[in-house]
N, C-alpha and C. Protein backbone atom coordinates (compact mmCIF):
# COMPACT_ATOMS: atom_id res chain seq x y z
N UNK A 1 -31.03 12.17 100.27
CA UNK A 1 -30.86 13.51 100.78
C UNK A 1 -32.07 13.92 101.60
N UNK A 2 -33.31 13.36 101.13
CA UNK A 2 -34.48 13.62 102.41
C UNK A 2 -34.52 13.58 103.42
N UNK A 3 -33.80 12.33 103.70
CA UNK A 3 -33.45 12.15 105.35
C UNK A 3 -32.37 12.75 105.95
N UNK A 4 -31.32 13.29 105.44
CA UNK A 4 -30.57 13.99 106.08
C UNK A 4 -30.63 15.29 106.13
N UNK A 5 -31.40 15.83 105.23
CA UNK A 5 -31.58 17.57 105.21
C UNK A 5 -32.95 17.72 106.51
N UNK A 6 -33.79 17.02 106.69
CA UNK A 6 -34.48 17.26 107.92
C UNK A 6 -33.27 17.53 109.01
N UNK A 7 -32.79 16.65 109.04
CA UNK A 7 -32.02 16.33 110.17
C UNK A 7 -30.79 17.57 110.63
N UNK A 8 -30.31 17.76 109.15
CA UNK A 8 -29.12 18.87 109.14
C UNK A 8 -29.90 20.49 109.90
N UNK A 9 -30.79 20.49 109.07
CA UNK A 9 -31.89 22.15 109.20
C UNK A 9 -32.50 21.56 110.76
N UNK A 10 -32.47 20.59 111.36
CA UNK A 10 -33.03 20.82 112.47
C UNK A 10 -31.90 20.95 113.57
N UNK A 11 -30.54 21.09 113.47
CA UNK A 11 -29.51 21.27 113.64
C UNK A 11 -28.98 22.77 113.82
N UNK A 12 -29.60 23.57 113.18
CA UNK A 12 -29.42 24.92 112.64
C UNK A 12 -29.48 25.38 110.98
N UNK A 13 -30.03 24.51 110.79
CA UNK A 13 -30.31 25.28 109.59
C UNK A 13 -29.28 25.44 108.07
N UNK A 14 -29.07 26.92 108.25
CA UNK A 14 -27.69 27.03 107.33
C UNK A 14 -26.41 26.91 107.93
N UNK A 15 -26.21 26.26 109.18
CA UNK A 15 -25.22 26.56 110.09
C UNK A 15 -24.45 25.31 109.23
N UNK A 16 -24.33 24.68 108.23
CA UNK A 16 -24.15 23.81 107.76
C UNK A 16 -22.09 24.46 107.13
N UNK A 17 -22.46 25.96 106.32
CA UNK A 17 -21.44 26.33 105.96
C UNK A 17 -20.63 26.92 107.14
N UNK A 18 -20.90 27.50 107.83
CA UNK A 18 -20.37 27.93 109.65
C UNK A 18 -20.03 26.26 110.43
N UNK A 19 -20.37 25.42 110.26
CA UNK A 19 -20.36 24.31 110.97
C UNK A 19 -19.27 23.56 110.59
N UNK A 20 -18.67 24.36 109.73
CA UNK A 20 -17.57 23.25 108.73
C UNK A 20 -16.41 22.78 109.64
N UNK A 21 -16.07 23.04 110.57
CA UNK A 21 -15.54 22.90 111.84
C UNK A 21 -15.99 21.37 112.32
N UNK A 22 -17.04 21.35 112.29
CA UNK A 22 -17.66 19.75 112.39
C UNK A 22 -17.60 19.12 111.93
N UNK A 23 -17.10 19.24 110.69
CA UNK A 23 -16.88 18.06 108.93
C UNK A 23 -15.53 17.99 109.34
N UNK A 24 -14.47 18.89 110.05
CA UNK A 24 -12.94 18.69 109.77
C UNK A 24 -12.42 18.20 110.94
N UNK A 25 -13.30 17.52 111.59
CA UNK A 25 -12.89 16.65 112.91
C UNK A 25 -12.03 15.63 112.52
N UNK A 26 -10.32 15.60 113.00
CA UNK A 26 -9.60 14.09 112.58
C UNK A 26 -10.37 13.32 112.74
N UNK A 27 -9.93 11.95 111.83
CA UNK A 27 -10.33 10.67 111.39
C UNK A 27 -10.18 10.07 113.01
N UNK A 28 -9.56 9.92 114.01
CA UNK A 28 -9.21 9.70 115.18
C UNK A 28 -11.17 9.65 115.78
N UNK A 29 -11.01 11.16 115.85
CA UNK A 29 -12.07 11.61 116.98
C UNK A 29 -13.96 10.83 116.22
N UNK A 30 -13.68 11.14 114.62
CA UNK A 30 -15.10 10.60 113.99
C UNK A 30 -14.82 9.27 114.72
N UNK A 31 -13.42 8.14 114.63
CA UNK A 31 -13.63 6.74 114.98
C UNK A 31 -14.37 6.80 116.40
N UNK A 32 -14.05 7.54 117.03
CA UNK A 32 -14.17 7.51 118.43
C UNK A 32 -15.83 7.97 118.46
N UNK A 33 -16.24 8.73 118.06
CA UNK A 33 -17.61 8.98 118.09
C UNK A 33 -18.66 8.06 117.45
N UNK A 34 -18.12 7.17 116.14
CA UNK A 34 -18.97 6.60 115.88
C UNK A 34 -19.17 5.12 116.97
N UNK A 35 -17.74 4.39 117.06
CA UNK A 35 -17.31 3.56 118.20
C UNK A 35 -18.50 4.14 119.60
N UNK A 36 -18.28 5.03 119.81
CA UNK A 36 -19.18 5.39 121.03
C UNK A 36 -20.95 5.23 121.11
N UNK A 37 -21.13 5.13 119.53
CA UNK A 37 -22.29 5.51 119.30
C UNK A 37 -22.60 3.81 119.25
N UNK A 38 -21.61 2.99 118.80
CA UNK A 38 -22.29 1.47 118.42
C UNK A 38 -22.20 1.05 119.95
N UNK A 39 -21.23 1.68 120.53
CA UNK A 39 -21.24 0.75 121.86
C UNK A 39 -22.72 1.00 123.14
N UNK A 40 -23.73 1.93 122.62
CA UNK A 40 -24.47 2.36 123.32
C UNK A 40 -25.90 1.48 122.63
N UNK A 41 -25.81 0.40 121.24
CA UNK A 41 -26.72 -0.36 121.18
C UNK A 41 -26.66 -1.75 121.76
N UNK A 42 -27.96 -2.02 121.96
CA UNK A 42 -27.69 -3.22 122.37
C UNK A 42 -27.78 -4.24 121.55
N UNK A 43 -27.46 -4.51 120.34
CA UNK A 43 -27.37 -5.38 119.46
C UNK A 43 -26.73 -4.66 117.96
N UNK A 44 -26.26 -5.49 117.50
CA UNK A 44 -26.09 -5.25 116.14
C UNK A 44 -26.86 -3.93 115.28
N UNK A 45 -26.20 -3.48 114.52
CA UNK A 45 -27.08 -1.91 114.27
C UNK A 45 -26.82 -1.56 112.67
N UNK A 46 -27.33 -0.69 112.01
CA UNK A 46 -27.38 -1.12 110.49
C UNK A 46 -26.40 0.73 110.36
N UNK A 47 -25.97 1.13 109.60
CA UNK A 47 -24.78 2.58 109.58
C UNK A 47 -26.39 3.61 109.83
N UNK A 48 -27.11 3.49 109.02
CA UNK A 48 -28.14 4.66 109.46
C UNK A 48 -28.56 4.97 110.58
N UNK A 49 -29.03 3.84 111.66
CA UNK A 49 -28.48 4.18 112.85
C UNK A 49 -28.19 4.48 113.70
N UNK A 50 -26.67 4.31 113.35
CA UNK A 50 -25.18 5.30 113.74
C UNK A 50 -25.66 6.69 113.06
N UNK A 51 -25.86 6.96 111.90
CA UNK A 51 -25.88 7.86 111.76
C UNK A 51 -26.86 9.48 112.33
N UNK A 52 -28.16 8.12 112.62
CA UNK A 52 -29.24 9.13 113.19
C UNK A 52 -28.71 9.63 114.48
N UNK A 53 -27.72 8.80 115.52
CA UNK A 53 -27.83 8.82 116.81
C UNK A 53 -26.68 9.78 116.87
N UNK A 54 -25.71 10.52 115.65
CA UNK A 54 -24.99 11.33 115.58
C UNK A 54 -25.22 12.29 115.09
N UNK A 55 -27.24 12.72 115.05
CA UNK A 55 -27.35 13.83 114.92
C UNK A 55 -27.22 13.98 113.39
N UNK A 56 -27.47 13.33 112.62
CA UNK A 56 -26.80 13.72 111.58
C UNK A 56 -26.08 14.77 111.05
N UNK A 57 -24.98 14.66 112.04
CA UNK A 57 -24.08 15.53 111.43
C UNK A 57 -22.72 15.28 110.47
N UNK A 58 -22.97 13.85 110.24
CA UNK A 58 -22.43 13.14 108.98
C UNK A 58 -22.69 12.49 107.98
N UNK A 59 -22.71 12.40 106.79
CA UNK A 59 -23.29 12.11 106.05
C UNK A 59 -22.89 10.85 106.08
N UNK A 60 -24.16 9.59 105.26
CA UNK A 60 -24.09 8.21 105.24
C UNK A 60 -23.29 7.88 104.83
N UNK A 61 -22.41 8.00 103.93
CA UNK A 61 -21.04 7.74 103.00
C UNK A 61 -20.11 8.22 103.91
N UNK A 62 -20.16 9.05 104.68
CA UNK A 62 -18.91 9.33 105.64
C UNK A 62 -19.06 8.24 107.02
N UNK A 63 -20.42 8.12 106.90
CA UNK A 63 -20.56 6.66 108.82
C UNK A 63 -19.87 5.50 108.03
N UNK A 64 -20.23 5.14 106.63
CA UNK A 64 -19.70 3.73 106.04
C UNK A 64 -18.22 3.89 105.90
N UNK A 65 -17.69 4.87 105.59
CA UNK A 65 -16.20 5.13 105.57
C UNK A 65 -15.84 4.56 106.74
N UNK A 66 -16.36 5.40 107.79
CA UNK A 66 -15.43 5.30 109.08
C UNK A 66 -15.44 3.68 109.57
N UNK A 67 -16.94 3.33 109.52
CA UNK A 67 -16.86 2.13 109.94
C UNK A 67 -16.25 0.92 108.93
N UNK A 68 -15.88 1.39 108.16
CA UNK A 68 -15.09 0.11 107.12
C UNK A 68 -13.76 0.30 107.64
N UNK A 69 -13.46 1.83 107.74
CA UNK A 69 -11.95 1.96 108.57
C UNK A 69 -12.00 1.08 109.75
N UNK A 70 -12.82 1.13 110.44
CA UNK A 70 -13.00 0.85 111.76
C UNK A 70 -12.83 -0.97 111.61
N UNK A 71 -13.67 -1.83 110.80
CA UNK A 71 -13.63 -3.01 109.98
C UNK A 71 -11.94 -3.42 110.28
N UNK A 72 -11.14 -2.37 109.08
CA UNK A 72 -10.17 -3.05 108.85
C UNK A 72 -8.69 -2.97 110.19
N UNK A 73 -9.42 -2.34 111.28
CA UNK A 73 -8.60 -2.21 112.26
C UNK A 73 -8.78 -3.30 113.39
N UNK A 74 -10.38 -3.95 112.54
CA UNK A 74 -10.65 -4.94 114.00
C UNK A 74 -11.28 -4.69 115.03
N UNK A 75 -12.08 -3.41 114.86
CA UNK A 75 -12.47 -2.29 115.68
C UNK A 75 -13.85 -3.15 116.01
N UNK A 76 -14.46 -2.83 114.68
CA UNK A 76 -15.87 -3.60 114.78
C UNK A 76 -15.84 -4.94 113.67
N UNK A 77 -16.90 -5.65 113.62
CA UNK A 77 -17.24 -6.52 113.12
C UNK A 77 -18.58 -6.23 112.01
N UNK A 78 -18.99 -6.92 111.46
CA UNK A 78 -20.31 -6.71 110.64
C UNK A 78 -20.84 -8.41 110.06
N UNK A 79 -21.67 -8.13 109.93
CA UNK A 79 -22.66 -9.33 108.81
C UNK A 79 -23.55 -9.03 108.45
N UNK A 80 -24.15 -9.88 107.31
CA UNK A 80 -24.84 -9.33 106.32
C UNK A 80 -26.52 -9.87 106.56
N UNK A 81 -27.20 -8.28 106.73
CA UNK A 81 -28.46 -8.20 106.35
C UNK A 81 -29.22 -7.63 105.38
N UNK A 82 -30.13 -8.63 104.10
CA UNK A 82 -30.42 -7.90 103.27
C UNK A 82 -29.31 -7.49 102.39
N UNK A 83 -29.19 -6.48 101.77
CA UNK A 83 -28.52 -5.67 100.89
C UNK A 83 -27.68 -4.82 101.82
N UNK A 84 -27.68 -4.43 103.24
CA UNK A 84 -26.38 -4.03 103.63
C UNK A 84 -25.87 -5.03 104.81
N UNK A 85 -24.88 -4.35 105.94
CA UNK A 85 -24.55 -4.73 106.83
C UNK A 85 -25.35 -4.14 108.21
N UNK A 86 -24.94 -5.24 109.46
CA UNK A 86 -25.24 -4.69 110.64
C UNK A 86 -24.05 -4.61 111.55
N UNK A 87 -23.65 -3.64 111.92
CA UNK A 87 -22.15 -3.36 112.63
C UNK A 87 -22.31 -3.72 113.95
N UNK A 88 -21.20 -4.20 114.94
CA UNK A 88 -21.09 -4.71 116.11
C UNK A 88 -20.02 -4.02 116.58
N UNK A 89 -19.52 -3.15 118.03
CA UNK A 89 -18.03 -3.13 118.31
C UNK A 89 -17.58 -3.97 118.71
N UNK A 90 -16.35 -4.16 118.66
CA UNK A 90 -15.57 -5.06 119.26
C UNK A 90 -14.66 -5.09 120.35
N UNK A 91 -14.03 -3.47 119.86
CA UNK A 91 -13.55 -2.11 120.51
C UNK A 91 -13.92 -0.95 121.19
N UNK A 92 -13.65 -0.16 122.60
CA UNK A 92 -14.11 1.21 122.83
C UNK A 92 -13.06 1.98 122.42
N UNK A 93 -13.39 3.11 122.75
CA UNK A 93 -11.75 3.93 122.30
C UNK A 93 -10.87 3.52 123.03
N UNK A 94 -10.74 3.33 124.14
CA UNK A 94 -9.85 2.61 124.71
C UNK A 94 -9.38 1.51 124.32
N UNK A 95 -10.04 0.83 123.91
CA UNK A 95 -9.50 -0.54 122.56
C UNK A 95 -9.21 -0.19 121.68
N UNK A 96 -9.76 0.97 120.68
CA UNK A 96 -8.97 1.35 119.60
C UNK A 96 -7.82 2.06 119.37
N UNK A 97 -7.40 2.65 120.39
CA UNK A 97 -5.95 3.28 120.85
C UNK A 97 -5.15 2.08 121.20
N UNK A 98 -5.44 1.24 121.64
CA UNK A 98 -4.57 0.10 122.13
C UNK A 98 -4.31 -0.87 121.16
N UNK A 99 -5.62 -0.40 119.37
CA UNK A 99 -5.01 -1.79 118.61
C UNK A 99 -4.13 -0.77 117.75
N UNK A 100 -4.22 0.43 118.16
CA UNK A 100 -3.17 1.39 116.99
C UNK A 100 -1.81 1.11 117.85
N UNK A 101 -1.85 1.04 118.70
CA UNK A 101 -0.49 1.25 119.64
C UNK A 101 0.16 -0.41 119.12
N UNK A 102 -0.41 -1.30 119.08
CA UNK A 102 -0.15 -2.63 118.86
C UNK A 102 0.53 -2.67 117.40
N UNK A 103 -0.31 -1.73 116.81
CA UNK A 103 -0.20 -2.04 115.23
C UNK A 103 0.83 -1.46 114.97
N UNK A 104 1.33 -0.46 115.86
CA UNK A 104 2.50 0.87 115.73
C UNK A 104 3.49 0.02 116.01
N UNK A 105 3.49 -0.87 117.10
CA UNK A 105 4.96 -1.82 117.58
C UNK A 105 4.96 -2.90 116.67
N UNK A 106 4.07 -3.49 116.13
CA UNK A 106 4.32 -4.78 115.18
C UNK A 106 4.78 -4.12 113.99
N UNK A 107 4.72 -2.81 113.09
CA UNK A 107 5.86 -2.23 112.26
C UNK A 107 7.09 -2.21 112.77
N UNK A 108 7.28 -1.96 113.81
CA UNK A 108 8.73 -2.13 114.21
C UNK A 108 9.72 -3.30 114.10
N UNK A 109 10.77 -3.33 113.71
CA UNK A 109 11.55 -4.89 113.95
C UNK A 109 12.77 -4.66 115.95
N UNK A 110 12.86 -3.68 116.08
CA UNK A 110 13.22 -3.57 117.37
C UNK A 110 12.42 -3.68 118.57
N UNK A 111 11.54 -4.21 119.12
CA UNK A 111 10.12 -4.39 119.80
C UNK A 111 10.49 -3.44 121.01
N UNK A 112 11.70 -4.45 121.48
CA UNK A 112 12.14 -4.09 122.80
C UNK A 112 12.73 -2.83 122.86
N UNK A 113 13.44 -2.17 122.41
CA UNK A 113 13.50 -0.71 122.36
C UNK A 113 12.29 0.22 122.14
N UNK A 114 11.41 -0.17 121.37
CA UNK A 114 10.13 0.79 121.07
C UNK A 114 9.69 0.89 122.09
N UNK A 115 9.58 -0.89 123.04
CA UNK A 115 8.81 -0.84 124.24
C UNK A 115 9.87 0.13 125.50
N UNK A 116 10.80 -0.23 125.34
CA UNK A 116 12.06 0.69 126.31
C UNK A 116 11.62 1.98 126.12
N UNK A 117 11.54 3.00 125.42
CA UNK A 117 11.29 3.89 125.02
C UNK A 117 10.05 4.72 125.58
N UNK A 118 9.13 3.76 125.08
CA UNK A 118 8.08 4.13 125.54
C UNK A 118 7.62 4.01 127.08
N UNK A 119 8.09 2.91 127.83
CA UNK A 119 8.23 2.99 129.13
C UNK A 119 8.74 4.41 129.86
N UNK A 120 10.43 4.50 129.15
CA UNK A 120 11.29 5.33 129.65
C UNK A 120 10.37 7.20 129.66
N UNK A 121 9.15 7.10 128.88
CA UNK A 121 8.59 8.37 129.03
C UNK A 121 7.27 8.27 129.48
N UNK A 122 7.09 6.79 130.64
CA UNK A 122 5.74 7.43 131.18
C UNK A 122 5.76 7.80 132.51
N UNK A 123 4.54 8.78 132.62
CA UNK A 123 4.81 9.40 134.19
C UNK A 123 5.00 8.69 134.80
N UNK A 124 5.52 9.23 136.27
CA UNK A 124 5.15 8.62 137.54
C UNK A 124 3.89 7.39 137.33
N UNK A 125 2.90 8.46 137.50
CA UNK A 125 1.74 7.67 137.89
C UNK A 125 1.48 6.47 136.32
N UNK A 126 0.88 6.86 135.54
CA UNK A 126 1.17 6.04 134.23
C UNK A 126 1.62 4.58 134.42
N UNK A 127 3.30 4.45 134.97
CA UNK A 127 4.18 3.49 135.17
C UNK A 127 3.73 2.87 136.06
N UNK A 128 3.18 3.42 137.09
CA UNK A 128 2.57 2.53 138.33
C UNK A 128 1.59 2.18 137.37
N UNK A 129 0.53 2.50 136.70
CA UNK A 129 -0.34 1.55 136.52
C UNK A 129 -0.03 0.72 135.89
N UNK A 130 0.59 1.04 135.01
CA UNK A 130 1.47 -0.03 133.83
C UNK A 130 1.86 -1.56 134.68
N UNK A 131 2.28 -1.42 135.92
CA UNK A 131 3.08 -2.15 136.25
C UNK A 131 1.76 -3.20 137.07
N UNK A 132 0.91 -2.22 137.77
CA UNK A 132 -0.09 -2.87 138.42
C UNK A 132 -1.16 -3.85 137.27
N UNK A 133 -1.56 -3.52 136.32
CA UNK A 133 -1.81 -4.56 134.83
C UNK A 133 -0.91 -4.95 134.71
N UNK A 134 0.26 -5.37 134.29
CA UNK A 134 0.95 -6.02 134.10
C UNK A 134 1.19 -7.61 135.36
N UNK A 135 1.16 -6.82 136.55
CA UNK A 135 0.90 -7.95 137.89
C UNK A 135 -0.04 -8.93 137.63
N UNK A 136 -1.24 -7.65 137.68
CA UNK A 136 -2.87 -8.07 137.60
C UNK A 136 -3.21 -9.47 136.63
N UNK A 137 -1.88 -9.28 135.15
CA UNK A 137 -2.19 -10.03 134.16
C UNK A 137 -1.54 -11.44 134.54
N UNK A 138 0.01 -11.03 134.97
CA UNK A 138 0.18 -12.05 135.25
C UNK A 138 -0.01 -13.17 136.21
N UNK A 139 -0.47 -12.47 137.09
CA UNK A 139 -1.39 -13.68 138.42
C UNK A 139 -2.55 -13.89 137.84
N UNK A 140 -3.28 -13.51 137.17
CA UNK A 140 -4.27 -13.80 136.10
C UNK A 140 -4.00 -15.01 135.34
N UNK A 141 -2.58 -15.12 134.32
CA UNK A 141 -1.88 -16.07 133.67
C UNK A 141 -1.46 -17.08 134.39
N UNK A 142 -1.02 -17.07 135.68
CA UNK A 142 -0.38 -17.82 135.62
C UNK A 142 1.13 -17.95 135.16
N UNK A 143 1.74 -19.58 135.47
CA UNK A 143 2.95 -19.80 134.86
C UNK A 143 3.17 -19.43 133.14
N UNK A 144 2.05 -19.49 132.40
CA UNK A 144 1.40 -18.85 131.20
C UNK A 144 2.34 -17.43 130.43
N UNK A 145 1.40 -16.74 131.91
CA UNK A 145 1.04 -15.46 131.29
C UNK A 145 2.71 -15.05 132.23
N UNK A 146 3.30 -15.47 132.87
CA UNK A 146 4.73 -14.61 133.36
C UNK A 146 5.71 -15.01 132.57
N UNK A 147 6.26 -16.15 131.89
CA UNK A 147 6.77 -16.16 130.25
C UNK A 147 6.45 -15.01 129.30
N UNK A 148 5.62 -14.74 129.19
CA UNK A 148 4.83 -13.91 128.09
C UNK A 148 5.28 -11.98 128.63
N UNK A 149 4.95 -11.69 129.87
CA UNK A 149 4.81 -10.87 130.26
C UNK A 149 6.39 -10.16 130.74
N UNK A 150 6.96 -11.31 131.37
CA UNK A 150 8.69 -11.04 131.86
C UNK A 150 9.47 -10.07 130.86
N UNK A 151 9.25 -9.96 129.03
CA UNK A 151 10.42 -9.07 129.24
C UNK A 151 9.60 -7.94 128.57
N UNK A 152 8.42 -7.61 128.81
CA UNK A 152 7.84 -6.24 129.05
C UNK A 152 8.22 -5.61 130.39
N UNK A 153 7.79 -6.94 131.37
CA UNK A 153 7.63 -5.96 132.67
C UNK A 153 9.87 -5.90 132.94
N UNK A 154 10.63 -6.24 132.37
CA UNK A 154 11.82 -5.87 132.07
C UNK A 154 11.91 -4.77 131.93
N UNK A 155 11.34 -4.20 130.24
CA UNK A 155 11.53 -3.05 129.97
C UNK A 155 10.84 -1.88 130.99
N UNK A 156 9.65 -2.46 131.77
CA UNK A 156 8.87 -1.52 132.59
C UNK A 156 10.26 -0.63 133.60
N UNK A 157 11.25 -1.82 133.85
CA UNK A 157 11.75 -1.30 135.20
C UNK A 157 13.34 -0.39 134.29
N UNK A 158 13.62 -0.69 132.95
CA UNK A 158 14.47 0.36 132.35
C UNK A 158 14.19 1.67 132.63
């Protein structure tokens, strides 16, 4: 608690019970902030940290939460130094939205409808990009990657 009550009171003080607004941030946005925070070291980094470089405005048991969440999504990585870990990303938010979106269609047993679906409601613009990665990947692939890619970019044109 030494090290984090400097940190909290240099924050504002008692703004701690007024601040509670800051503790009730979805689980989403903490991933995304702590994710942001590993991707700005340049090496491997131990949760304290993460934690200093967020201001401590979370407590150490709440950075190890997130990042074990974060662990079991594939988000980040870790190995062992000493008596704890040193965390790595693997993921930005932009990767971690994309392994939830992944993880959301592999519950599914209908693929191709989820993917229909989800096509069928992106914008204009959205769909163009969709389609331009999808190109991008497959002249990338190769004879490979247009097997693989053909009955997405299917559903693209539903």
């Amino acid at each position: 608690m030494g090290h984090v009550g400097p940190l909290a009171h240099g924050d504002g003080g008692d703004d701690g019970e007024r601040g509670s607004r800051t503790r009730r941030r979805g689980q989403g946005q903490l991933e995304a902030q702590v994710l942001a925070v590993l991707g700005s070291a340049t090496a491997p980094v131990a949760a304290t940290w993460v934690q200093e470089r967020l201001d401590g405005e979370l407590a150490y048991t709440t950075v190890i939460t997130i990042l074990t969440r974060l662990l079991g999504k594939q988000a980040v990585t870790r190995t062992r130094s000493g008596r704890s870990f040193l965390w790595t990303p693997v993921a930005d938010e932009a990767g971690l939205t994309a392994l939830r979106m992944r993880r959301l269609l592999d519950e599914r047993d209908d693929r191709d409808a989820v993917l229909s679906s989800f096509v069928s409601a992106l914008s204009p613009h959205d769909e163009r990009v969709l389609r331009s990665l999808l190109s991008a990947a497959d002249d990338a692939d190769g004879a490979v990657g247009a097997g693989a890619a053909a009955p997405t970019a299917d559903a693209a044109e539903s």
